[in-house]
Protein backbone atom coordinates (compact mmCIF):
# COMPACT_ATOMS: atom_id res chain seq x y z
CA UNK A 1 0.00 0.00 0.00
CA UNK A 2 1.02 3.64 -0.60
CA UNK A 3 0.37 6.79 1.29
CA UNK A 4 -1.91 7.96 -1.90
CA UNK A 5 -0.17 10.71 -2.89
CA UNK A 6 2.91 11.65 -4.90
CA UNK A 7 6.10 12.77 -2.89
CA UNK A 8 8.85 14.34 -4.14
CA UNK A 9 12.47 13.57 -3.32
CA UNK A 10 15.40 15.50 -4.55
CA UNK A 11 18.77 13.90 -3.61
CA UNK A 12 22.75 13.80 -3.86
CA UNK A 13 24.84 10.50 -4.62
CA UNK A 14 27.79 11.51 -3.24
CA UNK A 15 31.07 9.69 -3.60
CA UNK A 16 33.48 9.29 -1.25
CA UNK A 17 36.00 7.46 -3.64
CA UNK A 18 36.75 7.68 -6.86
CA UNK A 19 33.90 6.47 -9.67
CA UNK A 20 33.81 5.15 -12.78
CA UNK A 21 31.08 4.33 -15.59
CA UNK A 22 31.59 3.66 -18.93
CA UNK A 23 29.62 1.88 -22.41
CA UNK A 24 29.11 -2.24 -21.84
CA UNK A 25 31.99 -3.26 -23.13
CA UNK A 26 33.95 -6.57 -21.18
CA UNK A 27 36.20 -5.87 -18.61
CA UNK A 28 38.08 -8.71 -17.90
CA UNK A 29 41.14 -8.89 -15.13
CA UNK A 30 44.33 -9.00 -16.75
CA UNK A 31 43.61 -6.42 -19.88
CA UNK A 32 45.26 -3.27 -19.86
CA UNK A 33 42.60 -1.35 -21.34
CA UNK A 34 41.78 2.41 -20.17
CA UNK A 35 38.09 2.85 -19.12
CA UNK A 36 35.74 5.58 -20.35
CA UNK A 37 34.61 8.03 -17.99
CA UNK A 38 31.48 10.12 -18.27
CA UNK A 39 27.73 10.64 -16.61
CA UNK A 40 26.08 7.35 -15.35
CA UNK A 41 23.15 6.61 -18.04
CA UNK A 42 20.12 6.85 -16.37
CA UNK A 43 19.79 3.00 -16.28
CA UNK A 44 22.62 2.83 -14.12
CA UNK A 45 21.21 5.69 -12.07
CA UNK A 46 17.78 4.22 -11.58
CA UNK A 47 19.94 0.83 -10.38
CA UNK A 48 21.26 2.99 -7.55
CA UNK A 49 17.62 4.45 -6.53
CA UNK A 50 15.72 1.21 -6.51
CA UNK A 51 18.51 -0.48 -4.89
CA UNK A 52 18.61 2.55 -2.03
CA UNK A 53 14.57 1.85 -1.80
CA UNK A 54 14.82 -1.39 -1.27
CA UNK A 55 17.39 -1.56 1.43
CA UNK A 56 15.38 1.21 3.15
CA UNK A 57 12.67 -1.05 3.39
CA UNK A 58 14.50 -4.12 5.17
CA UNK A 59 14.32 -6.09 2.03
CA UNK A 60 16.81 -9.38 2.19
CA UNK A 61 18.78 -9.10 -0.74
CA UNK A 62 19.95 -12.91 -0.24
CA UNK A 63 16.58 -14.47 -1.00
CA UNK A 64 16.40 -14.75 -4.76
CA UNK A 65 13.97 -16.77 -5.31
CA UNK A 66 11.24 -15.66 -8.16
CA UNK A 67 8.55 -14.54 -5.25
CA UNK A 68 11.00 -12.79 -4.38
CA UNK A 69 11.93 -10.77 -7.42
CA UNK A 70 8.39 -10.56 -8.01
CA UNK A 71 7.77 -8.55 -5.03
CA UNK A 72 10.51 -6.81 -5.39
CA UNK A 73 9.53 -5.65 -8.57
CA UNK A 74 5.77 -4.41 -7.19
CA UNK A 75 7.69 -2.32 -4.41
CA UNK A 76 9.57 -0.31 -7.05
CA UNK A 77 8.95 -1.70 -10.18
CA UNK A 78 10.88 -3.69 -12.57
CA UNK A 79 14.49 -3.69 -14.35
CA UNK A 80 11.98 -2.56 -17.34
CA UNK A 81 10.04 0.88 -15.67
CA UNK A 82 9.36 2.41 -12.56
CA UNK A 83 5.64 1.74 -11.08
CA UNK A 84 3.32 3.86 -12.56
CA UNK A 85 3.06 7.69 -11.48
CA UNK A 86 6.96 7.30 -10.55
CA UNK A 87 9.15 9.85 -12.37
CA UNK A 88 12.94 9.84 -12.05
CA UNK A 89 14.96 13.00 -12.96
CA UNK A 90 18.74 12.57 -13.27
CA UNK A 91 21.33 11.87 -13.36
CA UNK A 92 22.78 15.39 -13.54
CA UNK A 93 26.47 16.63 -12.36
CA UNK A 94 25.45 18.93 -9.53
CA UNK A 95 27.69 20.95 -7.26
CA UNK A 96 26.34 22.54 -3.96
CA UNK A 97 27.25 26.27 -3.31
CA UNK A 98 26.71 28.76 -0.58
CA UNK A 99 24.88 31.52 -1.39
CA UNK A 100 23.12 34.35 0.94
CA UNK A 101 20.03 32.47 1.01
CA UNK A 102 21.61 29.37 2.11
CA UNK A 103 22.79 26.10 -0.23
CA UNK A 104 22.33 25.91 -3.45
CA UNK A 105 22.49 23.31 -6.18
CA UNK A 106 23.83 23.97 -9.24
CA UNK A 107 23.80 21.14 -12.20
CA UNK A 108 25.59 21.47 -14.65
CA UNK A 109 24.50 19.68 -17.93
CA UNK A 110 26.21 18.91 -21.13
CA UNK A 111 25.96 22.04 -24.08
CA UNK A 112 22.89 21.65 -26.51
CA UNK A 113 24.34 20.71 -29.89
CA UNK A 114 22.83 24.21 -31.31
CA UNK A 115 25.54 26.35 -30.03
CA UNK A 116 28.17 26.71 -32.23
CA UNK A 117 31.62 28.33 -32.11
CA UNK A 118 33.81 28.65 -29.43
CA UNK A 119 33.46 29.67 -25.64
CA UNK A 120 34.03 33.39 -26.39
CA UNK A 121 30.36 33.80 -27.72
CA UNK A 122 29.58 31.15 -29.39
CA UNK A 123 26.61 30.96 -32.08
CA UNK A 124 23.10 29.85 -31.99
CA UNK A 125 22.31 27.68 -34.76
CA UNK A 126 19.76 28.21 -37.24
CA UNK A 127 17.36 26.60 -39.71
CA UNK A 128 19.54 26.73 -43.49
CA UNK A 129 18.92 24.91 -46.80
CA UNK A 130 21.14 22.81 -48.47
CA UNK A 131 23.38 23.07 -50.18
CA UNK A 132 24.27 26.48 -50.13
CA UNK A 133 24.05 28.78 -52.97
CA UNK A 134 27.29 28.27 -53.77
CA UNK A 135 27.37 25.06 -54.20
CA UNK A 136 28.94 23.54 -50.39
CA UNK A 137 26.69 22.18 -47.94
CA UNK A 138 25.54 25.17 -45.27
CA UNK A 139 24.62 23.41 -42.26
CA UNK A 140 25.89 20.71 -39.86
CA UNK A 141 22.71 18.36 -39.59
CA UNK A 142 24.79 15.24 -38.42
CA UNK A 143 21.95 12.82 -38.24
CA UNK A 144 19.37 12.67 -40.95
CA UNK A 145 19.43 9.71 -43.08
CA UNK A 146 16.89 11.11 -45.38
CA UNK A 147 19.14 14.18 -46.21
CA UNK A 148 16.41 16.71 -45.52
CA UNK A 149 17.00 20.10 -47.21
CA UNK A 150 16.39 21.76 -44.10
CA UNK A 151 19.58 21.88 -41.94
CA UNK A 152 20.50 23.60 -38.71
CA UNK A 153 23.69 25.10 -38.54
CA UNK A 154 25.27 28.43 -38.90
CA UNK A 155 26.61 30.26 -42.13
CA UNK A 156 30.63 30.59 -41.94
CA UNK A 157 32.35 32.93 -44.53
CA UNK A 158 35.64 31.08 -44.10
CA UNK A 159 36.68 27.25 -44.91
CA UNK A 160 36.44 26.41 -41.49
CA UNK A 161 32.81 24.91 -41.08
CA UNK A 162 31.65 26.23 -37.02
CA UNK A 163 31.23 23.05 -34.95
CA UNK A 164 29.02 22.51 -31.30
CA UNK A 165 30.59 23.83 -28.42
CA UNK A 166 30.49 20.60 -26.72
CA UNK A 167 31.43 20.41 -23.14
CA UNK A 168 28.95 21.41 -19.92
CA UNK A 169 27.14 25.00 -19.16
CA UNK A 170 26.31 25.98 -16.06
CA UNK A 171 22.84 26.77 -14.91
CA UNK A 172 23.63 30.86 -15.77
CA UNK A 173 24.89 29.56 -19.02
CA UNK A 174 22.76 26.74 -20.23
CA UNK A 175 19.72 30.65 -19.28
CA UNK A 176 21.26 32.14 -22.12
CA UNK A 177 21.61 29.46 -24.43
CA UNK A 178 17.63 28.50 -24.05
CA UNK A 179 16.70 32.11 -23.89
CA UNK A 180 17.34 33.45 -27.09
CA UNK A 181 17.60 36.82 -27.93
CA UNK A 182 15.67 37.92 -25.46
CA UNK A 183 17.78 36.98 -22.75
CA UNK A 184 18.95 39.40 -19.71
CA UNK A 185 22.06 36.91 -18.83
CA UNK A 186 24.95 37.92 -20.78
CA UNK A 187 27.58 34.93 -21.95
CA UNK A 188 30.16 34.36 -19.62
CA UNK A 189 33.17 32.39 -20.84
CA UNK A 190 33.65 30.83 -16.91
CA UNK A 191 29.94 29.43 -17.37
CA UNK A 192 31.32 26.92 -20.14
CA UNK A 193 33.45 24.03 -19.34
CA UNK A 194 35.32 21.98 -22.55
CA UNK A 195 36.11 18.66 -20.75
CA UNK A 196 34.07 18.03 -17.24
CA UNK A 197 32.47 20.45 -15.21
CA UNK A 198 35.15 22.38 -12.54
CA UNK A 199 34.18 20.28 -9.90
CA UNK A 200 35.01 16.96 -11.18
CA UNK A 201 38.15 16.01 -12.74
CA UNK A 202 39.89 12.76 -14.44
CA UNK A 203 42.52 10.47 -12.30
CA UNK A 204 44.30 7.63 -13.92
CA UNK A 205 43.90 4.38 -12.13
CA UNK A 206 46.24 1.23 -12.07
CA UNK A 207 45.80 -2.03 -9.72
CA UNK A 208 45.97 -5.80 -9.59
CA UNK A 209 43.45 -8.03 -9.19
CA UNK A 210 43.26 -9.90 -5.59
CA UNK A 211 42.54 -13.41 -5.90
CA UNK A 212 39.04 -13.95 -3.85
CA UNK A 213 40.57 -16.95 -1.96
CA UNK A 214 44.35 -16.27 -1.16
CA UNK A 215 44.08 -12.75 -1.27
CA UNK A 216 47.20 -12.01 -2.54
CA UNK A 217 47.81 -10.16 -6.12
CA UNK A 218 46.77 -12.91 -8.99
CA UNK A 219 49.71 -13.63 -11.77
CA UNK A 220 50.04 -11.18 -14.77
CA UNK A 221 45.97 -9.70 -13.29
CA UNK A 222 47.35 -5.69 -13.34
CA UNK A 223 44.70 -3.38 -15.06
CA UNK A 224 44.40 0.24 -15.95
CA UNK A 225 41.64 2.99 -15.83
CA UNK A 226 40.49 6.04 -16.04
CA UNK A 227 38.27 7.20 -12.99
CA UNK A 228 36.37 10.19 -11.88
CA UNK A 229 37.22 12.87 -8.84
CA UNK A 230 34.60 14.84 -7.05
CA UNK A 231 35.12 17.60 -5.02
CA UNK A 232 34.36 17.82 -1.61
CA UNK A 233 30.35 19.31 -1.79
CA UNK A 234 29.40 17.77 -5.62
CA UNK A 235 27.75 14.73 -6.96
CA UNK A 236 25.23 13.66 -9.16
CA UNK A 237 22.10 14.88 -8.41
CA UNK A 238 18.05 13.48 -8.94
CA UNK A 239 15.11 13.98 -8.19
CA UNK A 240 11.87 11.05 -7.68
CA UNK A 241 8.63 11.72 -7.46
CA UNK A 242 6.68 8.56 -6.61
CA UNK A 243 3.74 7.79 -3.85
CA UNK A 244 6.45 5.57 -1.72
CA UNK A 245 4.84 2.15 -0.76
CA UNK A 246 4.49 2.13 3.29
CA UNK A 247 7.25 -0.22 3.62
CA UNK A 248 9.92 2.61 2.28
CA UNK A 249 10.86 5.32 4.48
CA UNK A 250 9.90 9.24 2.65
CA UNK A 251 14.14 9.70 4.15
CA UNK A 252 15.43 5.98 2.59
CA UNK A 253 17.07 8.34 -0.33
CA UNK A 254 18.66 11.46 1.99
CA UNK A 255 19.26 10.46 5.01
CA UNK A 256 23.04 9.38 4.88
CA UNK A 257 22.81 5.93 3.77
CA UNK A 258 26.07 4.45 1.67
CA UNK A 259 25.19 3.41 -1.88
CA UNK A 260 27.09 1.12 -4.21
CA UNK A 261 28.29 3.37 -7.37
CA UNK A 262 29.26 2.32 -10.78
CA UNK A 263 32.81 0.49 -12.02
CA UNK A 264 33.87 -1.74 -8.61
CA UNK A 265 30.57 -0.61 -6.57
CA UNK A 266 32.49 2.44 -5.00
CA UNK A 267 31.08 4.07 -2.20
CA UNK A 268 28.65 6.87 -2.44
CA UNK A 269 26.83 9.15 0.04
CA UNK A 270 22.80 9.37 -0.54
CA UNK A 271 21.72 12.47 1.47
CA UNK A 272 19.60 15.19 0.29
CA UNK A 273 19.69 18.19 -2.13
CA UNK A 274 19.67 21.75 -1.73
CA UNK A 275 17.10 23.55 -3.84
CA UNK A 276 18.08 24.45 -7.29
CA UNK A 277 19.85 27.71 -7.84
CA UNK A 278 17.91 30.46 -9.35
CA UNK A 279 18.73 30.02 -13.33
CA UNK A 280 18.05 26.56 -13.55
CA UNK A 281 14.64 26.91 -11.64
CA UNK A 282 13.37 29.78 -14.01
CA UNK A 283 14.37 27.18 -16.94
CA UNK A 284 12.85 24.16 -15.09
CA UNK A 285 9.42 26.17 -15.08
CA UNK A 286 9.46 27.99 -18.51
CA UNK A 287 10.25 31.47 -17.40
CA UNK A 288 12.25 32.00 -20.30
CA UNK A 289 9.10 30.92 -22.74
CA UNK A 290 6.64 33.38 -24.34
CA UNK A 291 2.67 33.12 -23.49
CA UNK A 292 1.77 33.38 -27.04
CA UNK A 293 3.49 31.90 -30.02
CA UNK A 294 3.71 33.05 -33.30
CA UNK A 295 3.40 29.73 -35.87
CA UNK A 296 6.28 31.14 -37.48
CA UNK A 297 8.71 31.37 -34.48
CA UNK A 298 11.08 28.39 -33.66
CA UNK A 299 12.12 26.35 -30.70
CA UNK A 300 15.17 23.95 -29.30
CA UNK A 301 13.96 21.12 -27.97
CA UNK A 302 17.03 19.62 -26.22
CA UNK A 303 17.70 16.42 -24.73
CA UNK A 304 19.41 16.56 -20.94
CA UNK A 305 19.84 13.04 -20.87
CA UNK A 306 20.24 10.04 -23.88
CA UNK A 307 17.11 9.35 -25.92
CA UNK A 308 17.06 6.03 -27.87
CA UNK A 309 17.18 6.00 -31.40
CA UNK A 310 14.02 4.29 -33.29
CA UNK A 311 15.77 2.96 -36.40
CA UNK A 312 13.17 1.54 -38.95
CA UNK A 313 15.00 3.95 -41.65
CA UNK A 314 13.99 7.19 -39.88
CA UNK A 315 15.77 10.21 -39.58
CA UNK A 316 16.19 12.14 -35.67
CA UNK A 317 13.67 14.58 -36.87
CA UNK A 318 10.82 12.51 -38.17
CA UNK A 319 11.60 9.59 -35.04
CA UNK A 320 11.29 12.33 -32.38
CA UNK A 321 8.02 14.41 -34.21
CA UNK A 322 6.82 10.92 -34.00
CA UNK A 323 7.59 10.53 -30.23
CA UNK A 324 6.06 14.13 -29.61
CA UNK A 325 2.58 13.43 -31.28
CA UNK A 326 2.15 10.00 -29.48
CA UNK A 327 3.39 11.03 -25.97
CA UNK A 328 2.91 14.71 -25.57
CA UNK A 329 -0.20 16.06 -24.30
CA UNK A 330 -0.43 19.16 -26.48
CA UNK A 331 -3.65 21.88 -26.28
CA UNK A 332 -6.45 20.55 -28.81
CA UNK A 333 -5.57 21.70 -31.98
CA UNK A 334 -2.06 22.22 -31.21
CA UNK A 335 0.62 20.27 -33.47
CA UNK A 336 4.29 19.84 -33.30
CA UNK A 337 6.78 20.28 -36.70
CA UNK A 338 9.93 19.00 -36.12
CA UNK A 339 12.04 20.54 -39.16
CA UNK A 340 15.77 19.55 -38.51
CA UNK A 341 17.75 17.57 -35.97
CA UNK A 342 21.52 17.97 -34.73
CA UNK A 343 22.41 14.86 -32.59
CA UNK A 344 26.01 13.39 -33.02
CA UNK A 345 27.00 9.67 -33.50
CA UNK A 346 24.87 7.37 -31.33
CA UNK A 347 26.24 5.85 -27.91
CA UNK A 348 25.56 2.69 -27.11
CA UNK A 349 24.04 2.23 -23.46
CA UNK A 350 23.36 -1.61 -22.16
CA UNK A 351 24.45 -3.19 -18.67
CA UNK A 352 23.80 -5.83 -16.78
CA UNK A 353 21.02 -6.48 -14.44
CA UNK A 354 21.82 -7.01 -10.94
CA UNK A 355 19.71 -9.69 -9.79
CA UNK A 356 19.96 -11.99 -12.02
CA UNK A 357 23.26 -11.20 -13.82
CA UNK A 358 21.37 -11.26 -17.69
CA UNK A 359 23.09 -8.86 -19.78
CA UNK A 360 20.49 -5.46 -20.81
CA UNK A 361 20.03 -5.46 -24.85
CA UNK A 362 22.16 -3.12 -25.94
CA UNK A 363 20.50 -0.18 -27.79
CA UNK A 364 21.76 3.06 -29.68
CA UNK A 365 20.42 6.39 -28.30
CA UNK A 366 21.37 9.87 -28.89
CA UNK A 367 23.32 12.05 -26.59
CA UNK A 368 22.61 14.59 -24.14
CA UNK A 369 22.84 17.72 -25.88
CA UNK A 370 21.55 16.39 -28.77
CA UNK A 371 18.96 18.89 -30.31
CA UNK A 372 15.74 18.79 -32.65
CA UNK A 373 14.42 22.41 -34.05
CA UNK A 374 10.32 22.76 -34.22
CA UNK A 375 7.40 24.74 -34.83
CA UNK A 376 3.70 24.65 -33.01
CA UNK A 377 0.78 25.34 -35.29
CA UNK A 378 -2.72 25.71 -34.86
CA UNK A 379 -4.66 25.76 -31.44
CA UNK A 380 -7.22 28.00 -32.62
CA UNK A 381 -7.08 31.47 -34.30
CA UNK A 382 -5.63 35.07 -33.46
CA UNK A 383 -5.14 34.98 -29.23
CA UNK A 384 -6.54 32.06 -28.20
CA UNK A 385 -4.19 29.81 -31.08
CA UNK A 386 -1.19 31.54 -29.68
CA UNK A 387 -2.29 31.06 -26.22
CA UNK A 388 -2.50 27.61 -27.12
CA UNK A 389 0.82 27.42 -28.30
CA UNK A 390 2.41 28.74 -25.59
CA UNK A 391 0.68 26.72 -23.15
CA UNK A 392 1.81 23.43 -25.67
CA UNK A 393 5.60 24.58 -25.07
CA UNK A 394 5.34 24.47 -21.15
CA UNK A 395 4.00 20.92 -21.67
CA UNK A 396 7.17 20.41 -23.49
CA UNK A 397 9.58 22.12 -21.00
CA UNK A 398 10.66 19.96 -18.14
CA UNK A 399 8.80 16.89 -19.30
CA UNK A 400 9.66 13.03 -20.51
CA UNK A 401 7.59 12.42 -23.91
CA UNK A 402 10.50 11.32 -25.71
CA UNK A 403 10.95 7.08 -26.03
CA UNK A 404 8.85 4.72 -24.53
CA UNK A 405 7.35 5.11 -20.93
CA UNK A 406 9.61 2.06 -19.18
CA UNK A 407 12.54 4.12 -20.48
CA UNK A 408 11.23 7.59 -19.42
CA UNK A 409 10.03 6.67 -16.23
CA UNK A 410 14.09 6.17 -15.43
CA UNK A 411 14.81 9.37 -16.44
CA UNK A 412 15.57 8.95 -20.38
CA UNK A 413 14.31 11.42 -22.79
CA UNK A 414 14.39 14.77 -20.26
CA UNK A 415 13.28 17.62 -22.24
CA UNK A 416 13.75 21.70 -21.92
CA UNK A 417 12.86 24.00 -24.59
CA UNK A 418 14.67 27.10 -26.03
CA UNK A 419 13.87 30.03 -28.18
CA UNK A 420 15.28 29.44 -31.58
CA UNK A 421 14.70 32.25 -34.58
CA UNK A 422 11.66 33.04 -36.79
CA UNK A 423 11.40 30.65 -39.55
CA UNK A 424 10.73 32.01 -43.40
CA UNK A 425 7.13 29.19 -43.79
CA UNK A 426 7.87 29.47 -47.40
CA UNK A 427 11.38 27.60 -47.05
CA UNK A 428 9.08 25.38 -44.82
CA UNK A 429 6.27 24.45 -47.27
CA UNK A 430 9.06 24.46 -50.24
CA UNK A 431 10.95 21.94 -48.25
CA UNK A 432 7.97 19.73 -47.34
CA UNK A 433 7.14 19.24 -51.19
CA UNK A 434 10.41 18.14 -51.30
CA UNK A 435 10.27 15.19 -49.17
CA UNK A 436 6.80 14.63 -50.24
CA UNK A 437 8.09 14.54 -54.14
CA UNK A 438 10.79 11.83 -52.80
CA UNK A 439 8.51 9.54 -51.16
């Protein structure tokens, strides 16, 4: 039984050690191989929660019989999705900071694929046909299989063709990238960071592997890796909201208990978060939107954390405009365009589930950062139609309605929405005849 109503719990996993977490990929004793290091996926992350829950509520982890599982899985849901009406947010690089008002958390998230340039200013990227009128392709659309005519990318007048900043913005940074032109928050060069965020850095790692029953070094077992450093006050940071069966303390996620984390089940801290700074709360609730929307004004729709690619031949845009009129809740009337997509090359996320050791599928999804440019239309006429709209793009802001619902109930698919430029409709319409001629 539950308590009936939705809780929400915003939390730290903080480690005390160095971590590690990397694509599924074998990692056998004895290869000198160098790990990857980067952000847990969120099925890793969700691991760590649903573990934490079930420890909380006295479960014994050494019974694993099927009844067992089974109940396991109807206290906090399956290896497959949360319960229903749980939401995981996360996993997101978070440092805590002092501020007058008290702590603070600040995430820091990885740059949306439209900004272009370098960290001085760099460019907001814009819808473009191709190719040029000079012949050489205009745009940097890294991701449509369909070669759509309609590109996002920026115009260069010199042979070097502008690429995504890449790297992580901080709250105040990742403001002005989502605001537009309209924003009050100027660029600041210190809110960008090329490789990790400031407060976590790299540390190669070498070791041998200790035989289980002598415990002394095994022969010719040394191995090498690449690990992750946190500084004292950071972690990664999420945030559940879930009506918590009975049986699980509303504390079992804050309240100081150790937590098993990533390559080697380092130790990590699970105590609870600060509120959110003041940037990335105005973003989280779609200050930075407009109340009405013009049909002809674009948007960024950018992915916080990995959302898995279809396949079946389409390209990012069509899969995700797909995604968006299935799972989004839009105004009646209301409909989404997706006109261009900017993603990068796939990453492949997969694992292996705890309980019973069977390796996840492995599946291709596109990265955080990765970034589809749309239009709303329709919702009625004059007012009330751009009312409509803008009330469509707060549904879209903060919200999971990319992938399927398992997937998004961990955490996959985390949406915020940016003001892109105006878009000329008759480079729209020319380009949809296009496609339409090709099919």
């Amino acid at each position: 039984m539950t308590d009936g109503s939705a809780r929400s719990i915003d939390f730290l996993v903080r480690p005390v050690d160095w971590v590690a977490f990397g694509p599924p990929r074998p990692n056998a004793a004895g290869e000198t191989h160098r790990r990857a290091t980067e952000l847990p996926g969120p099925t890793t992350f969700q691991g760590i929660v649903r573990t934490a829950l079930l420890a909380a509520s006295g479960d014994d982890f050494s019974d694993r019989s099927p009844a067992a599982r089974d109940a396991r899985d109807a206290l906090v849901g399956g290896p497959g999705a949360l319960l229903e009406d749980w939401q995981l947010k996360g996993p997101l690089f978070t440092e805590i900071v002092e501020t007058p008002h008290g702590p603070r958390a600040r995430p820091w998230v990885t740059a949306p694929r439209f900004l272009m340039g370098t960290h001085r200013e760099p460019l907001r990227a814009r819808l473009l046909q191709s190719p040029d009128i000079d012949g050489r392709p205009s745009a940097l659309d890294d991701s449509s299989p369909d070669a759509s005519p309609l590109l996002l990318g920026a115009p260069w007048k010199s042979s070097a063709k502008p690429k995504p900043l890449g790297g992580w913005l901080s709250p105040r940074g990742l403001r002005w990238a989502l605001a537009g032109g309209e924003s009050l928050t100027a660029w600041r060069p210190v809110d960008h960071a090329p490789g990790l965020p400031p407060f976590v850095r790299r540390q190669e790692l070498a070791g041998l592997e200790i035989d289980a029953d002598s415990g002394t070094a095994r022969d010719g077992m040394l191995f090498f890796g690449e690990v992750l450093r946190f500084r004292d006050g950071s972690g990664i940071a999420g945030w559940l909201s879930a009506p918590l069966p009975r049986r699980i303390p509303s504390d079992a996620l804050t309240r100081g208990d150790l937590a098993a984390c990533g390559w080697r089940s380092r130790p990590a801290v699970l105590e609870a978060l600060p509120p959110v700074d003041l940037d990335f709360r105005h973003l989280l609730e779609g200050q930075h939107l407009p109340v009405a929307v013009p049909e002809d004004q674009g948007f960024f729709l950018v992915a916080l954390t990995p959302v898995q690619c279809k396949g079946r031949g389409q390209s990012a845009a069509a899969s995700v405009e797909e995604d968006l009129r299935r799972n989004a809740r839009l105004p009646g009337g209301v409909t989404v365009h997706v006109l261009a997509a900017l993603t990068g090359p796939p990453r492949v996320i997969g694992g292996l589930l705890a309980a019973s050791k069977v390796p996840r599928p492995n599946r291709s999804y596109w990265e955080a950062g990765s970034t589809w440019f749309f239009v709303l239309r329709g919702g009625g006429a004059g007012g009330s139609g751009a009312a409509a709209r803008g009330e469509a793009l707060r549904r879209l802001n903060d919200a999971h309605v990319l992938g399927d619902r398992g997937e998004a109930s961990f955490g996959y698919g985390h949406t915020l929405v940016g003001v892109g430029p105006t878009v000329d409709m008759e480079i729209v319409q020319a380009a949809a005849r296009r496609r339409e001629g090709r099919s």
